[in-house]
N, C-alpha and C. Protein backbone atom coordinates (compact mmCIF):
# COMPACT_ATOMS: atom_id res chain seq x y z
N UNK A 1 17.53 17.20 2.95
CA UNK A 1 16.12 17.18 3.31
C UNK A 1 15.99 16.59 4.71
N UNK A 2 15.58 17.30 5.45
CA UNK A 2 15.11 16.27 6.82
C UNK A 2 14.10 15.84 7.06
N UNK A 3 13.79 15.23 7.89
CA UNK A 3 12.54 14.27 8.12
C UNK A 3 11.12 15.08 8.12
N UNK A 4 11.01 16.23 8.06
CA UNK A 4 10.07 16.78 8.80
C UNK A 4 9.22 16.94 7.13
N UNK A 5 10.30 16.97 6.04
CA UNK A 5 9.78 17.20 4.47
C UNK A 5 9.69 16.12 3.97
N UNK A 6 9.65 14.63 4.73
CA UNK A 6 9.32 13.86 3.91
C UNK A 6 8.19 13.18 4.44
N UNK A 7 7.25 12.30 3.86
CA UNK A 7 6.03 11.18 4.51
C UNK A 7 6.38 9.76 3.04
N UNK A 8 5.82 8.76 4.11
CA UNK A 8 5.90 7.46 3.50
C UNK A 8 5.11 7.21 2.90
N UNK A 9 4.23 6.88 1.95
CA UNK A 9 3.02 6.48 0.89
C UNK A 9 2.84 4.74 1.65
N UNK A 10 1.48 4.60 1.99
CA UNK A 10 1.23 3.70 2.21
C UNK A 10 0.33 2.72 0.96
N UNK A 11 -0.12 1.52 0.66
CA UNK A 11 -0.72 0.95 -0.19
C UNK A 11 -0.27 1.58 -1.57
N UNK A 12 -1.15 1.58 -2.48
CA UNK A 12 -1.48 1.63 -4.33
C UNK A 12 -0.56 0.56 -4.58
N UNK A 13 -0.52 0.89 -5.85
CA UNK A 13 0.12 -0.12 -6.35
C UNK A 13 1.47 -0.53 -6.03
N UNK A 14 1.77 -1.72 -6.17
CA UNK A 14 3.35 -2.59 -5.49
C UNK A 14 4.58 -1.72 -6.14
N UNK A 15 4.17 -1.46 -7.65
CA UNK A 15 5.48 -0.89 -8.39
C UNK A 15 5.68 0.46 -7.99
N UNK A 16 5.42 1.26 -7.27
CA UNK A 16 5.56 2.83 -7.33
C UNK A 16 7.42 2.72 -7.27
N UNK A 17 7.34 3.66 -7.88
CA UNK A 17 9.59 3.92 -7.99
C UNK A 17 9.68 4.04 -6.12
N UNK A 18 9.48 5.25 -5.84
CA UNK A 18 9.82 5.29 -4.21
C UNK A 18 8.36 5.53 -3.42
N UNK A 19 8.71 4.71 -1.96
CA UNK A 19 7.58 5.08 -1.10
C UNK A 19 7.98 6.18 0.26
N UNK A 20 8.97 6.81 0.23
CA UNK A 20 9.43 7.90 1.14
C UNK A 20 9.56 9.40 -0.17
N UNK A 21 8.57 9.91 0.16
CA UNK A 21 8.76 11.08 -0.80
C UNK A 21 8.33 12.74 0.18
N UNK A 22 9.16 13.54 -1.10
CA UNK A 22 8.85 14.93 -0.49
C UNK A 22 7.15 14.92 0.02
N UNK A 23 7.18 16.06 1.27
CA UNK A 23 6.01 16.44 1.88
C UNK A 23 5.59 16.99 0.72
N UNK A 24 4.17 17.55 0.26
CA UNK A 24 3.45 18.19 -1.08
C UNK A 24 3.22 19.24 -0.47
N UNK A 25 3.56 20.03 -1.69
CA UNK A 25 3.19 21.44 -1.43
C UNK A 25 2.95 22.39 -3.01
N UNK A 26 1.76 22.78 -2.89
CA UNK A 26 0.95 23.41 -1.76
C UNK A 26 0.18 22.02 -1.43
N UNK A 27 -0.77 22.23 -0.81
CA UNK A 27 -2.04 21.07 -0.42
C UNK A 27 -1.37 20.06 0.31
N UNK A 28 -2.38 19.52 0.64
CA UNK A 28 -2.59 18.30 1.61
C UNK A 28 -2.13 17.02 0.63
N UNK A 29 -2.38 16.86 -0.31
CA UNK A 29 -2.45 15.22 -0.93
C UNK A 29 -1.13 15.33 -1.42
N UNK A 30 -0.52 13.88 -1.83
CA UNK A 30 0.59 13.71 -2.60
C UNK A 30 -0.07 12.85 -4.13
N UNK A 31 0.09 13.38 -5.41
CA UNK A 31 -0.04 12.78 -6.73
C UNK A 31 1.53 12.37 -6.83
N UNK A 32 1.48 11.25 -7.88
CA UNK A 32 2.39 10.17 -8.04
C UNK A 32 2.34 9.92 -9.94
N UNK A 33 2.71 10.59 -10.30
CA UNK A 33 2.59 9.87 -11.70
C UNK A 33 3.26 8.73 -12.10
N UNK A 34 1.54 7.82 -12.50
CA UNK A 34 2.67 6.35 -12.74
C UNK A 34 2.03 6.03 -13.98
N UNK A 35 2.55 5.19 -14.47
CA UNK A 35 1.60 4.31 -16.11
C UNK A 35 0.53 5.62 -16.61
N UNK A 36 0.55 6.27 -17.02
CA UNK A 36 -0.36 7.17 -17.57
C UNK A 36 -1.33 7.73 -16.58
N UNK A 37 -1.30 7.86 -15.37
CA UNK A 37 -1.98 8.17 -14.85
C UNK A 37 -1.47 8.63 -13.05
N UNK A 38 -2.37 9.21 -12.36
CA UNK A 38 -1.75 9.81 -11.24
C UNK A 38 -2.21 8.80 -10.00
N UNK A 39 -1.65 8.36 -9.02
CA UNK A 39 -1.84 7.90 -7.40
C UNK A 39 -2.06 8.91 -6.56
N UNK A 40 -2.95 8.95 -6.31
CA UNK A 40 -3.07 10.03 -4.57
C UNK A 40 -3.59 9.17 -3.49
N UNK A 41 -2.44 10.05 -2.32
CA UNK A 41 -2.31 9.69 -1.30
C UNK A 41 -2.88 10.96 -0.63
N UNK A 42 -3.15 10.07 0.55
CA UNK A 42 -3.88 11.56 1.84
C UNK A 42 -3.40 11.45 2.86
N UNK A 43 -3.39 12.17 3.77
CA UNK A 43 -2.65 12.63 5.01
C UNK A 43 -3.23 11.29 6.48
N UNK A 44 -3.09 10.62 7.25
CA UNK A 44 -3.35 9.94 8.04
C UNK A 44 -3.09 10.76 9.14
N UNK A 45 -3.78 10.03 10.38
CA UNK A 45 -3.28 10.83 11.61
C UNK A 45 -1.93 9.94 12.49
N UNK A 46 -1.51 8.87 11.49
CA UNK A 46 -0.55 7.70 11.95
C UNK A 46 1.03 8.28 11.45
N UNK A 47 1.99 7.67 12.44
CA UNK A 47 3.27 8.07 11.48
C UNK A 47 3.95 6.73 11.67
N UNK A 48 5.10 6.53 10.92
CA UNK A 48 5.61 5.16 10.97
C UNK A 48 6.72 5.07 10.83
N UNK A 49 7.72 4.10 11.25
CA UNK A 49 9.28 3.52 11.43
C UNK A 49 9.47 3.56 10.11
N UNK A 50 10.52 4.41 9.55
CA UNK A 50 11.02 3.48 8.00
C UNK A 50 12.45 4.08 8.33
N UNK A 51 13.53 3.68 7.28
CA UNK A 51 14.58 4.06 6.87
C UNK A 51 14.81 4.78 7.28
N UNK A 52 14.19 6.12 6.77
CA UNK A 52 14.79 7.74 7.33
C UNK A 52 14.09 8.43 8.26
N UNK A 53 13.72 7.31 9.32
CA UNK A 53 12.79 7.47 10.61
C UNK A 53 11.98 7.79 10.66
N UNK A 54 11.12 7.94 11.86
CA UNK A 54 9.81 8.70 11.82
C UNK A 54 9.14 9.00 11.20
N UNK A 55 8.31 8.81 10.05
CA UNK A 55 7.21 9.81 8.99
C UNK A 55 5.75 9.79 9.17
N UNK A 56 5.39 10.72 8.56
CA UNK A 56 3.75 10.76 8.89
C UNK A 56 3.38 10.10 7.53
N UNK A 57 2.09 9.18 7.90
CA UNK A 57 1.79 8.18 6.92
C UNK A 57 0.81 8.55 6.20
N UNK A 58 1.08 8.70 4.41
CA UNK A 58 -0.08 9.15 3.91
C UNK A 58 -0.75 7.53 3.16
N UNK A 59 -1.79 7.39 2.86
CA UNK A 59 -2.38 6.13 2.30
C UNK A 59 -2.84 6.61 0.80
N UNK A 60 -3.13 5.38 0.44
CA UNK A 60 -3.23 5.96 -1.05
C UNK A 60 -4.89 5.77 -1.13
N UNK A 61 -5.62 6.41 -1.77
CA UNK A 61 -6.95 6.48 -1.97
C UNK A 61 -7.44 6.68 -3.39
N UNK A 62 -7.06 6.97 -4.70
CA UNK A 62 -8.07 6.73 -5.73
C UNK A 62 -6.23 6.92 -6.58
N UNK A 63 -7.14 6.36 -7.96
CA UNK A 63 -6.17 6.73 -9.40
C UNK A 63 -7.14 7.89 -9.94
N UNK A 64 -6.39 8.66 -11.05
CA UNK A 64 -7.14 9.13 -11.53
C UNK A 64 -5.84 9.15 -13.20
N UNK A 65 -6.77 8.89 -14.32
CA UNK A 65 -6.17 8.65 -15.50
C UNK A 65 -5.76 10.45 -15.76
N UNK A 66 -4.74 9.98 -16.94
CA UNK A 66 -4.49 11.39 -17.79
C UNK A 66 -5.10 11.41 -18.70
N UNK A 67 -5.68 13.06 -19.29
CA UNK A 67 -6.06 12.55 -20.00
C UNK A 67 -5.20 12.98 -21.47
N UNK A 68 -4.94 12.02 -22.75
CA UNK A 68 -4.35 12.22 -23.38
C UNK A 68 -5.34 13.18 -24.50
C-alpha cells in the first residue's frame, strides 16, 4: 500500500485498534467499527507527519450506534 491509500484518523475515542488506515472507498468519510457502533471521520484540508509519512488528516465527527 503506499501513502497515497492511506490517511491518519484524528480525535474519537483513545482506544481505536489503528489510527493510519486505508483511504475509503467509495465516498469521502472513513466508518470505524468499534464497541457496537461506528466512528466517522471526514476529510480535512490538513495532512500530517506520522510513521508512514505524509497523510491527509481525516478528524472524527459523530458516532453513530448499530442497530441490533
Amino acid at each position: 500500500m503506499n501513502d497515497a491509500a492511506k490517511v491518519f484518523l484524528e480525535g474519537g475515542p483513545d482506544d481505536l485498534p489503528e489510527r493510519i488506515v486505508p483511504t475509503p472507498a467509495p465516498g469521502p468519510d472513513v466508518k470505524i467499527k468499534l464497541r457496537g457502533g461506528y466512528e466517522h471521520f471526514r476529510p480535512t484540508s490538513r495532512t500530517g507527519e506520522t510513521p508512514d509519512g505524509r497523510l491527509p488528516v481525516y478528524e472524527w465527527w459523530e458516532r453513530t450506534e448499530i442497530a441490533e
